[in-house]
N, C-alpha and C. Protein backbone atom coordinates (compact mmCIF):
# COMPACT_ATOMS: atom_id res chain seq x y z
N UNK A 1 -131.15 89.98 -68.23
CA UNK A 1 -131.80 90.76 -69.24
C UNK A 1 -131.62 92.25 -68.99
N UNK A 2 -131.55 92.29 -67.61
CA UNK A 2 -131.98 94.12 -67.28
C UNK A 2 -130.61 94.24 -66.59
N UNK A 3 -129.47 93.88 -67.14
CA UNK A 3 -127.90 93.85 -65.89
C UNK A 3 -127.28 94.99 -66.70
N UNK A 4 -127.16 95.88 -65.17
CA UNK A 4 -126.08 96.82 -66.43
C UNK A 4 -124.46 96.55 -66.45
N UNK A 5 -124.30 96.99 -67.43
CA UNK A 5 -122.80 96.55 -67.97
C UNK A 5 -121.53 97.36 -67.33
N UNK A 6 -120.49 96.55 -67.04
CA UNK A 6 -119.57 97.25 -65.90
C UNK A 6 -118.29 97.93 -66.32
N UNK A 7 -118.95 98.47 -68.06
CA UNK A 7 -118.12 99.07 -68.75
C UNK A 7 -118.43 100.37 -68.77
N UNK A 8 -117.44 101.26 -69.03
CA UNK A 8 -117.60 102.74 -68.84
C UNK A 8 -117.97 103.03 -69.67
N UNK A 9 -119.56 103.68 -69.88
CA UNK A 9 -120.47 103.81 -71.13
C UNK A 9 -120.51 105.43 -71.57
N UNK A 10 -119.61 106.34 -70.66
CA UNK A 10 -119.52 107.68 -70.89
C UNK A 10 -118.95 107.98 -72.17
N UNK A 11 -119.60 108.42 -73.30
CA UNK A 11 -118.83 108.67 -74.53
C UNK A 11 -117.67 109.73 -74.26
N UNK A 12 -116.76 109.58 -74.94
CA UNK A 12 -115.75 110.49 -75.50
C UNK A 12 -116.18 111.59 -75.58
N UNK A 13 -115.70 112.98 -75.13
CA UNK A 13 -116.20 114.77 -75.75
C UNK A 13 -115.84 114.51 -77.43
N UNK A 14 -117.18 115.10 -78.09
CA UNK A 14 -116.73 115.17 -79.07
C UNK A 14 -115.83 116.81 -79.51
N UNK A 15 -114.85 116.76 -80.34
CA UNK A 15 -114.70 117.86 -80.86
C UNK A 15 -114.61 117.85 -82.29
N UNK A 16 -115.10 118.94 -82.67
CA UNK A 16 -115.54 119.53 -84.05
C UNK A 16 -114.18 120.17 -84.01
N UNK A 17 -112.89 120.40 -84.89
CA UNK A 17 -112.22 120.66 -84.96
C UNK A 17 -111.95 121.55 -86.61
N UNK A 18 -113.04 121.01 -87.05
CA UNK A 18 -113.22 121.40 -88.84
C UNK A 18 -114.19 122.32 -88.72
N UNK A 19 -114.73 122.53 -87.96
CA UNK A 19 -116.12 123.20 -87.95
C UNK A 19 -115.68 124.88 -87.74
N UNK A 20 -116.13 125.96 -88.41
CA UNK A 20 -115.59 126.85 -88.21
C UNK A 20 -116.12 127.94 -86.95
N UNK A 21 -115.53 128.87 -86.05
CA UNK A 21 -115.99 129.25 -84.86
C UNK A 21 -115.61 128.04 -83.53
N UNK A 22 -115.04 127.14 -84.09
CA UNK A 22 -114.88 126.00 -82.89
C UNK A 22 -113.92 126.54 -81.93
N UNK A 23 -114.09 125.96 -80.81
CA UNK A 23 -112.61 126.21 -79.90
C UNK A 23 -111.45 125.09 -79.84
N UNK A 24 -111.48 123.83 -80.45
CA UNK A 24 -110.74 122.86 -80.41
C UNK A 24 -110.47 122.28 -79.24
N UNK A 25 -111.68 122.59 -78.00
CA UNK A 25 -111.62 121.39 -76.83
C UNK A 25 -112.44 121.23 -76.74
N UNK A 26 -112.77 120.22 -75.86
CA UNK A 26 -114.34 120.24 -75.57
C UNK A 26 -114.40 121.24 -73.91
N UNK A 27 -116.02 121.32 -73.93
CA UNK A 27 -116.46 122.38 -73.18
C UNK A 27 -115.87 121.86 -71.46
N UNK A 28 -115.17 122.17 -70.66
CA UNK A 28 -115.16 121.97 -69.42
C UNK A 28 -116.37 121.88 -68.77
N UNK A 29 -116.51 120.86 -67.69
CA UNK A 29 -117.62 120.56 -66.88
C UNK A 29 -117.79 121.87 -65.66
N UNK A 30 -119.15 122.18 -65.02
CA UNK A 30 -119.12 122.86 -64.33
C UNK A 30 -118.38 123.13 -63.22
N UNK A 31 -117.80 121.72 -62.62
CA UNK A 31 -117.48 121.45 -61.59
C UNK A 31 -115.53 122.39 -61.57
N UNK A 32 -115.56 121.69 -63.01
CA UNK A 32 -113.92 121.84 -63.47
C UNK A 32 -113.90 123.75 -63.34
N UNK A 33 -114.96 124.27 -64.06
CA UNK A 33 -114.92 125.31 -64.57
C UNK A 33 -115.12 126.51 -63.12
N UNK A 34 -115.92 126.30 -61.76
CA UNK A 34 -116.37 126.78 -61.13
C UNK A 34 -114.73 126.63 -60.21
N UNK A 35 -114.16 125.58 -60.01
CA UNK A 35 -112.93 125.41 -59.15
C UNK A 35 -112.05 126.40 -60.03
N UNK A 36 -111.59 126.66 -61.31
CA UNK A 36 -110.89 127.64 -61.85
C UNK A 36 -111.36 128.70 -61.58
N UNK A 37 -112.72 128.98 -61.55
CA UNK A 37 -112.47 130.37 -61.47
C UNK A 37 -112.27 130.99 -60.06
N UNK A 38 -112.64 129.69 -58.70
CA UNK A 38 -111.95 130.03 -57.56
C UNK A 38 -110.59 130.35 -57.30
N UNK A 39 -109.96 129.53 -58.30
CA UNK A 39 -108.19 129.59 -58.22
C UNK A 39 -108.00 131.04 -59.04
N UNK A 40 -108.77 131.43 -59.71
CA UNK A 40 -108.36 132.81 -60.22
C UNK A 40 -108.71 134.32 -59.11
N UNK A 41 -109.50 133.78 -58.69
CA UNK A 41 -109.76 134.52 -57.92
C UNK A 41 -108.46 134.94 -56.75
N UNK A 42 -108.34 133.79 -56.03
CA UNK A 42 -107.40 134.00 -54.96
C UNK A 42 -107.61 134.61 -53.59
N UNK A 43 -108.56 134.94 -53.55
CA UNK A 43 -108.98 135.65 -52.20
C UNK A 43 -109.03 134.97 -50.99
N UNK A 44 -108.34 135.33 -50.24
CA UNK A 44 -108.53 134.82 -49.07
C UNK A 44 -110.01 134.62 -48.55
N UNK A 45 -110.14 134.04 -46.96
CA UNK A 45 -111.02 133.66 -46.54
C UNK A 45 -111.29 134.82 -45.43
N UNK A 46 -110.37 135.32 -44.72
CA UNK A 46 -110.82 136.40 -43.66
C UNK A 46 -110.53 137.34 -43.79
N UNK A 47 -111.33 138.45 -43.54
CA UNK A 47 -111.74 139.35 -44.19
C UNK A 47 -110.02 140.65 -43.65
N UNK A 48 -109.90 140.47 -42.99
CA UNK A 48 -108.52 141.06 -43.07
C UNK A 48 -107.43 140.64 -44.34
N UNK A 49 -107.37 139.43 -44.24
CA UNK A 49 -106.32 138.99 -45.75
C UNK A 49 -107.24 139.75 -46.77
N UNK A 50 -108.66 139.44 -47.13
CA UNK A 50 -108.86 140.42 -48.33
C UNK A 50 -108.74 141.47 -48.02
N UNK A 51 -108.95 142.64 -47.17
CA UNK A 51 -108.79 143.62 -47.14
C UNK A 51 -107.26 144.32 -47.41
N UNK A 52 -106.11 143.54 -46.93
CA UNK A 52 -105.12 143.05 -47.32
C UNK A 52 -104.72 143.44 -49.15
N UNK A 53 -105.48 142.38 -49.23
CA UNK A 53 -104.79 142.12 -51.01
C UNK A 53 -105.75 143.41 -51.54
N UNK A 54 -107.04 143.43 -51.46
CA UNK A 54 -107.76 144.46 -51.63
C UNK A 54 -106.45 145.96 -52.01
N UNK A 55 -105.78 146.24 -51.22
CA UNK A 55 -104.91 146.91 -50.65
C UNK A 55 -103.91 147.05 -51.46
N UNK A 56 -102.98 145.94 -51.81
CA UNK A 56 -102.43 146.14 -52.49
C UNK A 56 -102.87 145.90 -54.19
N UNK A 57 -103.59 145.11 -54.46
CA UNK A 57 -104.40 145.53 -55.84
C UNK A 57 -104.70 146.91 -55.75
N UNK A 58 -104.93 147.83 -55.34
CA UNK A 58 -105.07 149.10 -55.42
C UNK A 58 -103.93 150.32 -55.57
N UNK A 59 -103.14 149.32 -54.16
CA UNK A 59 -101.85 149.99 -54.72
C UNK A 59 -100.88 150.35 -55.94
N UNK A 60 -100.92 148.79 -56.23
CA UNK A 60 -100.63 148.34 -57.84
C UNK A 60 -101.10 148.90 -58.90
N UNK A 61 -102.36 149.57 -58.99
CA UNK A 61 -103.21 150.18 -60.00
C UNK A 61 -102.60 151.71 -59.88
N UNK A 62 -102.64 152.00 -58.45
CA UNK A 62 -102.25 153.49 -58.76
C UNK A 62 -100.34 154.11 -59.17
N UNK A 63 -100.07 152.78 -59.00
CA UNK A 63 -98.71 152.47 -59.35
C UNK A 63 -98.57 152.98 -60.60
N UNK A 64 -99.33 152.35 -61.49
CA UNK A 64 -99.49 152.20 -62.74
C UNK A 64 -99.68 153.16 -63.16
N UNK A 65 -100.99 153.81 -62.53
CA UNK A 65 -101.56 155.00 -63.84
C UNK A 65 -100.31 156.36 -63.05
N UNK A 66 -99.94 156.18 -62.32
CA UNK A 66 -99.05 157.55 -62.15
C UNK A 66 -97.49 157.06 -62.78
N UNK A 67 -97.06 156.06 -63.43
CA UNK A 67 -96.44 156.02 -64.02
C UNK A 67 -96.79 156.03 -65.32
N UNK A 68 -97.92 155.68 -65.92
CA UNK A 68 -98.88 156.36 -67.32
C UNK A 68 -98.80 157.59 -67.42
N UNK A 69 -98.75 158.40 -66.23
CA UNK A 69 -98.93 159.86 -66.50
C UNK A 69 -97.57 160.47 -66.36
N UNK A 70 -96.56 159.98 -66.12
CA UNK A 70 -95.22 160.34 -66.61
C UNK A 70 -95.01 160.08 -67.84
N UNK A 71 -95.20 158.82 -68.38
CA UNK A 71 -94.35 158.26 -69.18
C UNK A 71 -95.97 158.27 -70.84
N UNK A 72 -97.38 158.65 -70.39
CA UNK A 72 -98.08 158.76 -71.33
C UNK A 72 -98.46 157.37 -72.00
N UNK A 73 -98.27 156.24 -71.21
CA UNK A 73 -98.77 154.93 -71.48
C UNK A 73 -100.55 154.95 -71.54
N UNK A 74 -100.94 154.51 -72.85
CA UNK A 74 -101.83 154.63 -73.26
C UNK A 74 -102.83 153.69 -71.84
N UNK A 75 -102.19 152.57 -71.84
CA UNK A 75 -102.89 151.52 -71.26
C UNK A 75 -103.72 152.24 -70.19
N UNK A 76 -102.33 152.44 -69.06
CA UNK A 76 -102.82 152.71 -67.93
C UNK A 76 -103.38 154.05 -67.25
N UNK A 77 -103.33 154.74 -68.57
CA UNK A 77 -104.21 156.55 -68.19
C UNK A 77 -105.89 156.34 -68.10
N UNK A 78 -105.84 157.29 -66.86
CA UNK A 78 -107.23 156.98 -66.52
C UNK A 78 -108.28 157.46 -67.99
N UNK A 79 -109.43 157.18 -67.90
CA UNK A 79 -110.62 157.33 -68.98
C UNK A 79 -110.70 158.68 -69.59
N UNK A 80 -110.20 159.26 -68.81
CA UNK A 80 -110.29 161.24 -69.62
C UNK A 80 -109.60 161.73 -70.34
N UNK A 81 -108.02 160.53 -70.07
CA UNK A 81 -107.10 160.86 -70.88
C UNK A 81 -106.45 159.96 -72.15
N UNK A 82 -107.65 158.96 -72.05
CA UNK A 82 -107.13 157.71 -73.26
C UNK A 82 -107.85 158.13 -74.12
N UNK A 83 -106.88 157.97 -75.55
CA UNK A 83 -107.89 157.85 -76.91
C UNK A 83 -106.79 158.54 -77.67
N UNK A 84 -106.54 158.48 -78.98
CA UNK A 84 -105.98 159.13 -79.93
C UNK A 84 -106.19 160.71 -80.16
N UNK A 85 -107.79 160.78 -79.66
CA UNK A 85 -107.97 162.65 -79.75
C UNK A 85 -107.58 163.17 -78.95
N UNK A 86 -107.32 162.53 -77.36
CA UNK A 86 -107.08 163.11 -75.93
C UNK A 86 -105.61 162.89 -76.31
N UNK A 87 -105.10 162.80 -76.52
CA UNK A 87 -103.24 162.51 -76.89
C UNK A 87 -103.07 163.62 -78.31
N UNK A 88 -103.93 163.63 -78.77
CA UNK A 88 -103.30 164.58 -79.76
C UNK A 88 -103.75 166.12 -79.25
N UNK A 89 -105.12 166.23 -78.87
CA UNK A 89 -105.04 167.54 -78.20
C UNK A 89 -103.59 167.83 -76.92
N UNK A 90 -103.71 166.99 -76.15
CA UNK A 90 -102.43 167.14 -75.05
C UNK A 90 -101.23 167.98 -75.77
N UNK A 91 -100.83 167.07 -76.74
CA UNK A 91 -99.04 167.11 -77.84
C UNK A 91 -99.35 168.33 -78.55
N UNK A 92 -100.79 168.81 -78.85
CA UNK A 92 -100.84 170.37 -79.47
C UNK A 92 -100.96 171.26 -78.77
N UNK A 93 -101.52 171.13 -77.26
CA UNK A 93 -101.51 172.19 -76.31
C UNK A 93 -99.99 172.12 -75.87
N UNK A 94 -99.23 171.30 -75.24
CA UNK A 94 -97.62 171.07 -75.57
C UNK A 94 -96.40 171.55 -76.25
N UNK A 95 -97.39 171.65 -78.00
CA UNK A 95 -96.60 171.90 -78.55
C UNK A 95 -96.19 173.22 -78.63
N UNK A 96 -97.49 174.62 -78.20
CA UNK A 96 -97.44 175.79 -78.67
C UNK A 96 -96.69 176.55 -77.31
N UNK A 97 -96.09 177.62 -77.27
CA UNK A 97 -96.40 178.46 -76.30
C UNK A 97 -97.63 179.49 -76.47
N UNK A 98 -97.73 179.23 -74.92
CA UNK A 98 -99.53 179.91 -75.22
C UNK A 98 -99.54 181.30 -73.86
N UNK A 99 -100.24 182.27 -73.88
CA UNK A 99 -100.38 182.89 -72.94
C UNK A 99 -100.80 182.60 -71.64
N UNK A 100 -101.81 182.18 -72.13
CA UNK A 100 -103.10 181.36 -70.79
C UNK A 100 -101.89 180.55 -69.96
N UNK A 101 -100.48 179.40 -70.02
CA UNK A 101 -100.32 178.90 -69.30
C UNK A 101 -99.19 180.08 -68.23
N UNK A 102 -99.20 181.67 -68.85
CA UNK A 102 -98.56 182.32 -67.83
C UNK A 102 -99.22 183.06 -66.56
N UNK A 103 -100.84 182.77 -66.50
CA UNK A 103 -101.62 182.96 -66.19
C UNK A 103 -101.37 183.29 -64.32
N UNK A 104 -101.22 181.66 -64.32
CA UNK A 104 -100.85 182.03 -62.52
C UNK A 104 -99.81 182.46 -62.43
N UNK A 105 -98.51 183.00 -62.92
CA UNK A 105 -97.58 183.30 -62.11
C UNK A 105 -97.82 185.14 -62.41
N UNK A 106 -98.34 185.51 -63.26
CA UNK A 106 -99.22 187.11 -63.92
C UNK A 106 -100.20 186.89 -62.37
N UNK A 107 -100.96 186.57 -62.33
CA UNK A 107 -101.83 186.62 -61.22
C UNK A 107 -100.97 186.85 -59.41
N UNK A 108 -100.35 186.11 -59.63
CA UNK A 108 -99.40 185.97 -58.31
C UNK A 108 -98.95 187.58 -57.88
N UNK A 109 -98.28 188.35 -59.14
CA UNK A 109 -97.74 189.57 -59.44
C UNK A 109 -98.62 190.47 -59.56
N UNK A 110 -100.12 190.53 -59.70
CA UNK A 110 -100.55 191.40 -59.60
C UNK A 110 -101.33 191.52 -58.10
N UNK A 111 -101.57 190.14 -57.68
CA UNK A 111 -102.19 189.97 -56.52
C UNK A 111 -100.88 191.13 -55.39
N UNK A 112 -99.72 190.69 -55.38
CA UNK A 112 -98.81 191.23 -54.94
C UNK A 112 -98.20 192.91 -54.55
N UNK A 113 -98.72 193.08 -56.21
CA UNK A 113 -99.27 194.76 -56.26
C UNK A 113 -99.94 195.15 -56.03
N UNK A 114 -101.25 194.55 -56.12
CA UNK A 114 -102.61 195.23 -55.37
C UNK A 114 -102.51 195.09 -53.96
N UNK A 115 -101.84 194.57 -53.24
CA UNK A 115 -101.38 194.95 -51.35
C UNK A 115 -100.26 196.05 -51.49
N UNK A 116 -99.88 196.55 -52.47
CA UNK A 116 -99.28 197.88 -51.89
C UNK A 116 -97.91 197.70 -51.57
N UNK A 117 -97.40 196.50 -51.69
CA UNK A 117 -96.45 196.17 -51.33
C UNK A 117 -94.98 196.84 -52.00
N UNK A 118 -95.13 197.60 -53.49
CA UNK A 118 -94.36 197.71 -54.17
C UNK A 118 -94.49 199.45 -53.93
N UNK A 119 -95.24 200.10 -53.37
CA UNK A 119 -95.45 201.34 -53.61
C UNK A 119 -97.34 201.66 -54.05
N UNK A 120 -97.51 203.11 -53.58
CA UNK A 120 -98.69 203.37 -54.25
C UNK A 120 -99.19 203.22 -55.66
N UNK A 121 -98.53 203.39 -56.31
CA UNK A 121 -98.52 203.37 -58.23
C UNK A 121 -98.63 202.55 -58.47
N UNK A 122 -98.38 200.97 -57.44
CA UNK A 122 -98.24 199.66 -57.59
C UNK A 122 -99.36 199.13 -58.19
N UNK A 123 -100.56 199.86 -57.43
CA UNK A 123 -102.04 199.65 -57.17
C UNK A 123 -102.52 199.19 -58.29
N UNK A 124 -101.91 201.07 -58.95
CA UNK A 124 -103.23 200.92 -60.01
C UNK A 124 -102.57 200.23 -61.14
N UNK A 125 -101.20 200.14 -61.25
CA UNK A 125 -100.64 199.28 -62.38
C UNK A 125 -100.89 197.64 -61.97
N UNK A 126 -101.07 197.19 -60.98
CA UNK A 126 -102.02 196.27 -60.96
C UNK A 126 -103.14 196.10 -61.80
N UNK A 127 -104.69 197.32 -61.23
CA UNK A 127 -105.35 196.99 -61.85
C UNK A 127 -105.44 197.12 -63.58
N UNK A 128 -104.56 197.53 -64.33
CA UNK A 128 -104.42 197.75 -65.33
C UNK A 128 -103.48 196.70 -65.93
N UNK A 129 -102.77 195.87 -65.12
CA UNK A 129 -102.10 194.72 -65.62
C UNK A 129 -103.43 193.90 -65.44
N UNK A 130 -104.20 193.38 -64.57
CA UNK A 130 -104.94 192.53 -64.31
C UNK A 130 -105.97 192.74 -65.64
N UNK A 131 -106.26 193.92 -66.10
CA UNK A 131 -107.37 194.14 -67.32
C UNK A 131 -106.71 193.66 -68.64
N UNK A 132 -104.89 194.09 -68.88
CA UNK A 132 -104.87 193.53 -69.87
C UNK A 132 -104.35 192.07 -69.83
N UNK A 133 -104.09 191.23 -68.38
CA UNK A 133 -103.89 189.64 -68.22
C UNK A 133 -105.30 189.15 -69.02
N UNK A 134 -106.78 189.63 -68.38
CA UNK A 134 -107.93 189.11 -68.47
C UNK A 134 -108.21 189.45 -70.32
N UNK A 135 -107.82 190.52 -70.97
CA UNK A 135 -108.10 190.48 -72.56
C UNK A 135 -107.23 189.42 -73.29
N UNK A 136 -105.91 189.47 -72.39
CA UNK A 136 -104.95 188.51 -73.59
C UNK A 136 -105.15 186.93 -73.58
N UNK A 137 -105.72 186.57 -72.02
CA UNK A 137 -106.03 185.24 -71.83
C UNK A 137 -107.69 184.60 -72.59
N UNK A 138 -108.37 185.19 -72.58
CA UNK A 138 -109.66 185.42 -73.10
C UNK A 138 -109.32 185.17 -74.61
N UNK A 139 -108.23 186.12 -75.24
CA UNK A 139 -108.02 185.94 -76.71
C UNK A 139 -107.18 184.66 -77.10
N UNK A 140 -106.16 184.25 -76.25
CA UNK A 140 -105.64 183.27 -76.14
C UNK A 140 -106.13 181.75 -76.21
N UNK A 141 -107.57 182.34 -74.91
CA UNK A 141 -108.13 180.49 -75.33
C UNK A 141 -109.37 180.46 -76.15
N UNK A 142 -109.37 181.73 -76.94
CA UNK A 142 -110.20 181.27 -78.15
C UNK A 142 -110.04 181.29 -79.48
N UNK A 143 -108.57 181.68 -79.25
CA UNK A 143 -107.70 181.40 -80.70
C UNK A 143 -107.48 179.86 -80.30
N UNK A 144 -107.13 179.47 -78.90
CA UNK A 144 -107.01 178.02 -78.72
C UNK A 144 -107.99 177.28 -79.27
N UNK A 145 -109.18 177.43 -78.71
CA UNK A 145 -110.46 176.52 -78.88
C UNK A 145 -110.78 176.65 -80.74
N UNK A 146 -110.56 178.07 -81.36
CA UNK A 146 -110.86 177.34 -82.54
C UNK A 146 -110.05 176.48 -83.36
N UNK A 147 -108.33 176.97 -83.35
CA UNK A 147 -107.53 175.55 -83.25
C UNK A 147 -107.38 174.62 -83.50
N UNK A 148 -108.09 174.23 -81.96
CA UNK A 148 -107.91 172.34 -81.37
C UNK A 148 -109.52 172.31 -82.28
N UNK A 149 -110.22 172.71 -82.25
CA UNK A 149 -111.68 172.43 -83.11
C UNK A 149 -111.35 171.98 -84.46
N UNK A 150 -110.68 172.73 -84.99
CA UNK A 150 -110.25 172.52 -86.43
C UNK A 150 -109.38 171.33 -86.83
N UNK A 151 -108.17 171.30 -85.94
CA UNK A 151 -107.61 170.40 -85.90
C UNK A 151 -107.89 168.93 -86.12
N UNK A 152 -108.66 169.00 -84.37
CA UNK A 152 -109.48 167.52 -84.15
C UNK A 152 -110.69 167.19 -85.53
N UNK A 153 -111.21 168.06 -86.01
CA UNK A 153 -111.87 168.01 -87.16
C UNK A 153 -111.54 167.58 -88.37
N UNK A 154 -110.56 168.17 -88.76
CA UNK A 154 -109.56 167.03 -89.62
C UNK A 154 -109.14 166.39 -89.91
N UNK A 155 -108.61 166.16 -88.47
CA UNK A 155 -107.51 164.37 -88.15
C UNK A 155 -108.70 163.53 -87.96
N UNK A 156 -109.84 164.05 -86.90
CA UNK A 156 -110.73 163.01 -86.61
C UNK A 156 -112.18 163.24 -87.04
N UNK A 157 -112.22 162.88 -88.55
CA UNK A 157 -113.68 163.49 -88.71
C UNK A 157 -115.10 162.93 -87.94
N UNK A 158 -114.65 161.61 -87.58
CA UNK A 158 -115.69 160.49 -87.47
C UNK A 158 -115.26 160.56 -85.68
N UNK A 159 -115.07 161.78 -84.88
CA UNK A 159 -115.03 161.69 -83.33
C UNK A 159 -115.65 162.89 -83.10
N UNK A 160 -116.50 163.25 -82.29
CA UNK A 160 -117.53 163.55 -81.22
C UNK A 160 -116.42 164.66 -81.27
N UNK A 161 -116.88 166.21 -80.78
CA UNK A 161 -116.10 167.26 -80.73
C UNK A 161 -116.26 167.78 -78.87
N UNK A 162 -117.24 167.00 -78.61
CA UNK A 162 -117.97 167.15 -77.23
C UNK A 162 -116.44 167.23 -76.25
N UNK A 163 -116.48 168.04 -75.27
CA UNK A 163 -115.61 167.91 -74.27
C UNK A 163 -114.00 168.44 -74.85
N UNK A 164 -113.56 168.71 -76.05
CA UNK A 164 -112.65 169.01 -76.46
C UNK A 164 -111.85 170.20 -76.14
N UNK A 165 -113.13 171.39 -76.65
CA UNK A 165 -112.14 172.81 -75.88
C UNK A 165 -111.78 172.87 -74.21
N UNK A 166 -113.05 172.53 -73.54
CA UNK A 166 -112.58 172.22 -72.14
C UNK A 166 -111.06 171.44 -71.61
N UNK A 167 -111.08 170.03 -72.32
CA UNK A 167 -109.70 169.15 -72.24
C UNK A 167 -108.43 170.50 -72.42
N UNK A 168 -108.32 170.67 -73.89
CA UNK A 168 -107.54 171.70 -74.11
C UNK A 168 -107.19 173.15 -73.18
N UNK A 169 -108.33 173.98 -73.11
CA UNK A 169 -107.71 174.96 -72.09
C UNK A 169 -107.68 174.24 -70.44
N UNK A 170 -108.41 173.33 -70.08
CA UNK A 170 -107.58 173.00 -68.80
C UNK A 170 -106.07 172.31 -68.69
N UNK A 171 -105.97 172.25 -69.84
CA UNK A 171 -104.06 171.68 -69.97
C UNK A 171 -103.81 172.85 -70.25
N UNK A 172 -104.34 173.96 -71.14
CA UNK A 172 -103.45 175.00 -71.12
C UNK A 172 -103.17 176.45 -69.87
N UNK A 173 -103.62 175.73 -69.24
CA UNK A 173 -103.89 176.95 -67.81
C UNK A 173 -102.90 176.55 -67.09
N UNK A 174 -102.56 175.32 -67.40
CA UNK A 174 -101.64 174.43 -66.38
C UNK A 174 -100.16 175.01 -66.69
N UNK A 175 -99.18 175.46 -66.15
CA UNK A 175 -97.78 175.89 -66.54
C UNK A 175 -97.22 174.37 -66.92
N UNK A 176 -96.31 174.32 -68.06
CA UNK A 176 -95.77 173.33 -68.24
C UNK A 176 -95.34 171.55 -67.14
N UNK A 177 -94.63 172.65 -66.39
CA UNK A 177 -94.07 171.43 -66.06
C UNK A 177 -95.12 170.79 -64.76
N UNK A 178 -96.36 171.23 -64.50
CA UNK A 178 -97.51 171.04 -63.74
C UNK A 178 -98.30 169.92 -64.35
N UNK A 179 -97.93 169.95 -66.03
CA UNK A 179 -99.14 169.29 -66.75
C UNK A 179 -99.02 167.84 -66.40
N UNK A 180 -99.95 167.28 -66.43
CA UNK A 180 -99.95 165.45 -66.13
C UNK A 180 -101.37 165.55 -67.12
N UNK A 181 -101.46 164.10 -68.13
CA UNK A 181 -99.77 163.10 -68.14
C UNK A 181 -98.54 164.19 -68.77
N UNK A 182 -98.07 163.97 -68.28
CA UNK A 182 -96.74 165.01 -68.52
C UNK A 182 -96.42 164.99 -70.17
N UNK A 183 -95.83 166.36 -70.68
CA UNK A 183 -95.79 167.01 -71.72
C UNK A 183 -94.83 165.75 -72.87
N UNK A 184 -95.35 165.09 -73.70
CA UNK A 184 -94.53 164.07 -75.03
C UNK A 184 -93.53 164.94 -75.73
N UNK A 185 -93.90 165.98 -75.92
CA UNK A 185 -93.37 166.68 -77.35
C UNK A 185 -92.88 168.38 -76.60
N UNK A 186 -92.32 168.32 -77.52
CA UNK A 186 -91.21 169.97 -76.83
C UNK A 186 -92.10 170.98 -78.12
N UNK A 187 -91.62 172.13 -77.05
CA UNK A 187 -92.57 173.69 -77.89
C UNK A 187 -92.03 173.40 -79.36
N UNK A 188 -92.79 173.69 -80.20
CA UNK A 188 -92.71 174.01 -81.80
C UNK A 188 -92.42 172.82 -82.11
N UNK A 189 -92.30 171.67 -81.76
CA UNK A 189 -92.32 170.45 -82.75
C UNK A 189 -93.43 169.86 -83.26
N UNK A 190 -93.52 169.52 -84.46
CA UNK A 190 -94.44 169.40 -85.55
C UNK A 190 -95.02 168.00 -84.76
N UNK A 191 -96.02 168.01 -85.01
CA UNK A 191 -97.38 166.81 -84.78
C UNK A 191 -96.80 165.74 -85.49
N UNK A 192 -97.37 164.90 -85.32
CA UNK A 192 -97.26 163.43 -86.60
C UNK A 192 -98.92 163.70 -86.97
N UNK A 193 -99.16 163.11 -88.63
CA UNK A 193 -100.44 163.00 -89.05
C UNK A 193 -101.56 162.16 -88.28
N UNK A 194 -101.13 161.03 -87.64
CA UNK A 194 -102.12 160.13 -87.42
C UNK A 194 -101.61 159.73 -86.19
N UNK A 195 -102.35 159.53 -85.54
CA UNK A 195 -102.77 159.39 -83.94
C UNK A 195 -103.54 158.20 -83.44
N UNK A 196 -103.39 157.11 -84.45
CA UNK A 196 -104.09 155.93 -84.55
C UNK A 196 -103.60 154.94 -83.61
């Protein structure tokens, strides 16, 4: 009366295959699901082998983003420099010649003159180069900043303006071939509209 039967009474997984949102398997058991995600993992057991792979997963990453910053791969540029607005400010600071990026090698030359090195007269044409470096750079990155303001305002009405002039004049202080991710677009070539 009470014998159980020595047939395998485990139903079938059902799958809903019509049903919409379905995944078309049935759900893996914990057991199944907890051993995959050990095999994904991969980590060794002593703590040298992870430290190890640790190691080179890191390596691998920085592999990456310093070849992002040659080559301007969206993927692998770190967080400051991904996004359609951070790529289009870059390609417009890029695109212009600007004063501000003659900045340090003007500085170098006056530092140079103010030791006397060139003669007495050196001095003061120093300090009188150094007054008009500091007016033209000053005018420079705020013809910049309103600009890239306007710009980004246009192309991107619906993006945050926060952090923008900063991005911009710290690429533009930078002499060209210093800049990372390194320069897309050559002086005076025209933008593309969309940056999507």
């Amino acid at each position: 009366m009470f014998r159980r039967t020595t047939k395998n009474s485990t139903p079938d997984p059902v799958v809903h295959e019509d049903r919409p949102g379905s995944k078309g398997r049935p759900t893996p058991s914990r057991k199944d699901a907890e051993a995959a995600a050990r095999a994904r993992a991969k980590m060794p057991n002593d703590r040298k082998a992870q430290a190890r792979r640790q190691r080179e997963l890191r390596m691998e990453s920085s592999q990456k983003v310093r070849q992002a910053m040659k080559t301007g791969d969206e993927a692998h540029l770190p967080p400051r420099d991904k996004g359609p607005v951070r790529r289009f400010i870059r390609d417009y600071v890029d695109s212009r010649l600007g004063f501000t990026e003659l900045l340090a090698p003007l500085l170098l030359i006056i530092v140079l003159m103010g030791y006397g090195l060139f003669g007495s007269g050196a001095v003061r044409m120093a300090n009188s180069l150094w007054f008009i470096t500091l007016v033209l750079v000053i005018g420079d990155i705020l013809f910049l900043r309103f600009r890239v303001r306007s710009q980004v305002r246009k192309r991107f009405p619906d993006e945050s303006l926060k952090g923008v002039t900063m991005y911009a004049v710290m690429r533009a202080v930078n002499m060209r071939f210093l800049r990372l991710p390194k320069p897309q677009v050559k002086i005076g070539q025209a933008l593309p509209e969309h940056y999507r």
